[in-house]
Protein backbone atom coordinates (compact mmCIF):
# COMPACT_ATOMS: atom_id res chain seq x y z
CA UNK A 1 9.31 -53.03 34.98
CA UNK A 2 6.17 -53.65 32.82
CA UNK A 3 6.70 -55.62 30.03
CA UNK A 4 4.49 -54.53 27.60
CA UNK A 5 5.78 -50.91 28.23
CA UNK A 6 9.46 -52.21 27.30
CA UNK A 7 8.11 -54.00 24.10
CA UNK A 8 6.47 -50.37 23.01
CA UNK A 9 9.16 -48.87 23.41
CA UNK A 10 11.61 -51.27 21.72
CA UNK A 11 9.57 -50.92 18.53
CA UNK A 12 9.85 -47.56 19.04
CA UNK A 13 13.02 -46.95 19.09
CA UNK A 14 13.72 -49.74 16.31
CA UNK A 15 10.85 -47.73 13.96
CA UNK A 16 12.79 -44.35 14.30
CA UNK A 17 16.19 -46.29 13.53
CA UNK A 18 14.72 -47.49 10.16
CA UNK A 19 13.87 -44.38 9.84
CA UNK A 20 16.76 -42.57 10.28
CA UNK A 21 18.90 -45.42 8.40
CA UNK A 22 16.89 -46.60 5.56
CA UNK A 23 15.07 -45.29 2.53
CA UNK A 24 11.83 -46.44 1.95
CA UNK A 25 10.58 -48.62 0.63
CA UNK A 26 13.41 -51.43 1.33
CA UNK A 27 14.17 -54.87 1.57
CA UNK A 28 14.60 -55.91 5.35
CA UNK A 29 15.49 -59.27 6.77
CA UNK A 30 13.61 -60.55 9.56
CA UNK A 31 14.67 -63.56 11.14
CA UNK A 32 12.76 -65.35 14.06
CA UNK A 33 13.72 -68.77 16.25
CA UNK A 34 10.41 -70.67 17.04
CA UNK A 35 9.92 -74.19 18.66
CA UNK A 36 10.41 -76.94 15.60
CA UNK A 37 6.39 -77.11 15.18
CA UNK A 38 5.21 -77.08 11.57
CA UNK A 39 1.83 -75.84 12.55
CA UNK A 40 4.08 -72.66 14.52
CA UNK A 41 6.21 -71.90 11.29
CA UNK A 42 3.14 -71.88 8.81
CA UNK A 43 1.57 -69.54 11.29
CA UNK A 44 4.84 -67.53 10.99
CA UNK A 45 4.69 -67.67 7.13
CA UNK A 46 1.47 -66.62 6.57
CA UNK A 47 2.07 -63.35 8.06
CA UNK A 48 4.03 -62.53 5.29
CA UNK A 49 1.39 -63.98 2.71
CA UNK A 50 0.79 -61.53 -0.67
CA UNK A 51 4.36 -60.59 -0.27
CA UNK A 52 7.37 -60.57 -1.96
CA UNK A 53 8.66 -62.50 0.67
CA UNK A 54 11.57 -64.93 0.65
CA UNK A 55 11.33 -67.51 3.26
CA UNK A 56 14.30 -69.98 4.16
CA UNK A 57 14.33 -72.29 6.97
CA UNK A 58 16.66 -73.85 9.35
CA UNK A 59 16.17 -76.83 11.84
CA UNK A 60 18.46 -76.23 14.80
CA UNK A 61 20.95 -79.49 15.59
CA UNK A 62 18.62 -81.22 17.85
CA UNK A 63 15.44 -80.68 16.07
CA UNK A 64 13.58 -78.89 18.65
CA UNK A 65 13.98 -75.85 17.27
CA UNK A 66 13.61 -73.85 13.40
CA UNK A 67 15.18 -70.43 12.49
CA UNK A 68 13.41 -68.29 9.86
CA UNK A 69 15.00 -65.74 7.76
CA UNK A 70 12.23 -64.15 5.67
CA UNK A 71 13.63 -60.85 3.52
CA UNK A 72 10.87 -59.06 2.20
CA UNK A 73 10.25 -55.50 1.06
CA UNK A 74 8.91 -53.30 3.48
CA UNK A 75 7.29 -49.90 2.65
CA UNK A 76 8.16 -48.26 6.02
CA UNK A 77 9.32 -48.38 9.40
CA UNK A 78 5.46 -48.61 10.37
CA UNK A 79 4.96 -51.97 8.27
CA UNK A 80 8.45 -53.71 9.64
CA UNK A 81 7.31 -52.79 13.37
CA UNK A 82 3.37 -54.03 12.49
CA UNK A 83 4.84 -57.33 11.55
CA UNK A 84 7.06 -58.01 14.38
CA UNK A 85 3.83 -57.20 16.16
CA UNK A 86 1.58 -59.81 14.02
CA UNK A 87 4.29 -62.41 14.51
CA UNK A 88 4.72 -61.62 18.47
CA UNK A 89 1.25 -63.86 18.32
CA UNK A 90 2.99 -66.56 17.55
CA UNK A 91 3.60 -68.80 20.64
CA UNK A 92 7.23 -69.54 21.81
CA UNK A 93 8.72 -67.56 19.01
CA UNK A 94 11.44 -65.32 19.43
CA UNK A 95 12.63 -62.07 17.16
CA UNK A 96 15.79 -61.95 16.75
């Protein structure tokens, strides 16, 4: 099956769950895994620039890996989906 046309519809489906769950606008808590690469994570954290965002992050045991939880306000299913999206640019990252 085509990738891309499982991704779109993912988002989909997640956009019309916030939609039916959550008023807007909301906090929400994204949280990503992405290889332990400082240049990857500031790439990651400057998607949520001129933000209220919150960012903390987590080396895995090894090393080789960091988890970010970023909570944030959103003001709509539209702006958590875009994000995911920006993020998705990211190499080796993974949304969790």
């Amino acid at each position: 099956m085509d990738q891309n046309k499982n991704t779109s519809e993912f988002y989909e489906r997640l956009r019309k769950q916030l939609e039916q769950d959550t008023a807007w606008p909301s906090p929400y808590l994204f949280k990503f895994i992405v290889p332990a690469d400082l240049e990857k994570i500031a790439e990651i954290e400057s998607v949520f620039d001129g933000t209220d965002a919150k960012i903390t992050t987590r080396d895995s045991s090894k090393g080789t890996y960091a988890s970010l939880s970023i909570k944030v306000t959103m003001g709509s299913p539209d702006e958590v989906v875009k994000k995911y999206l920006e993020v998705s640019n990211v190499e080796g990252v993974i949304s969790l």
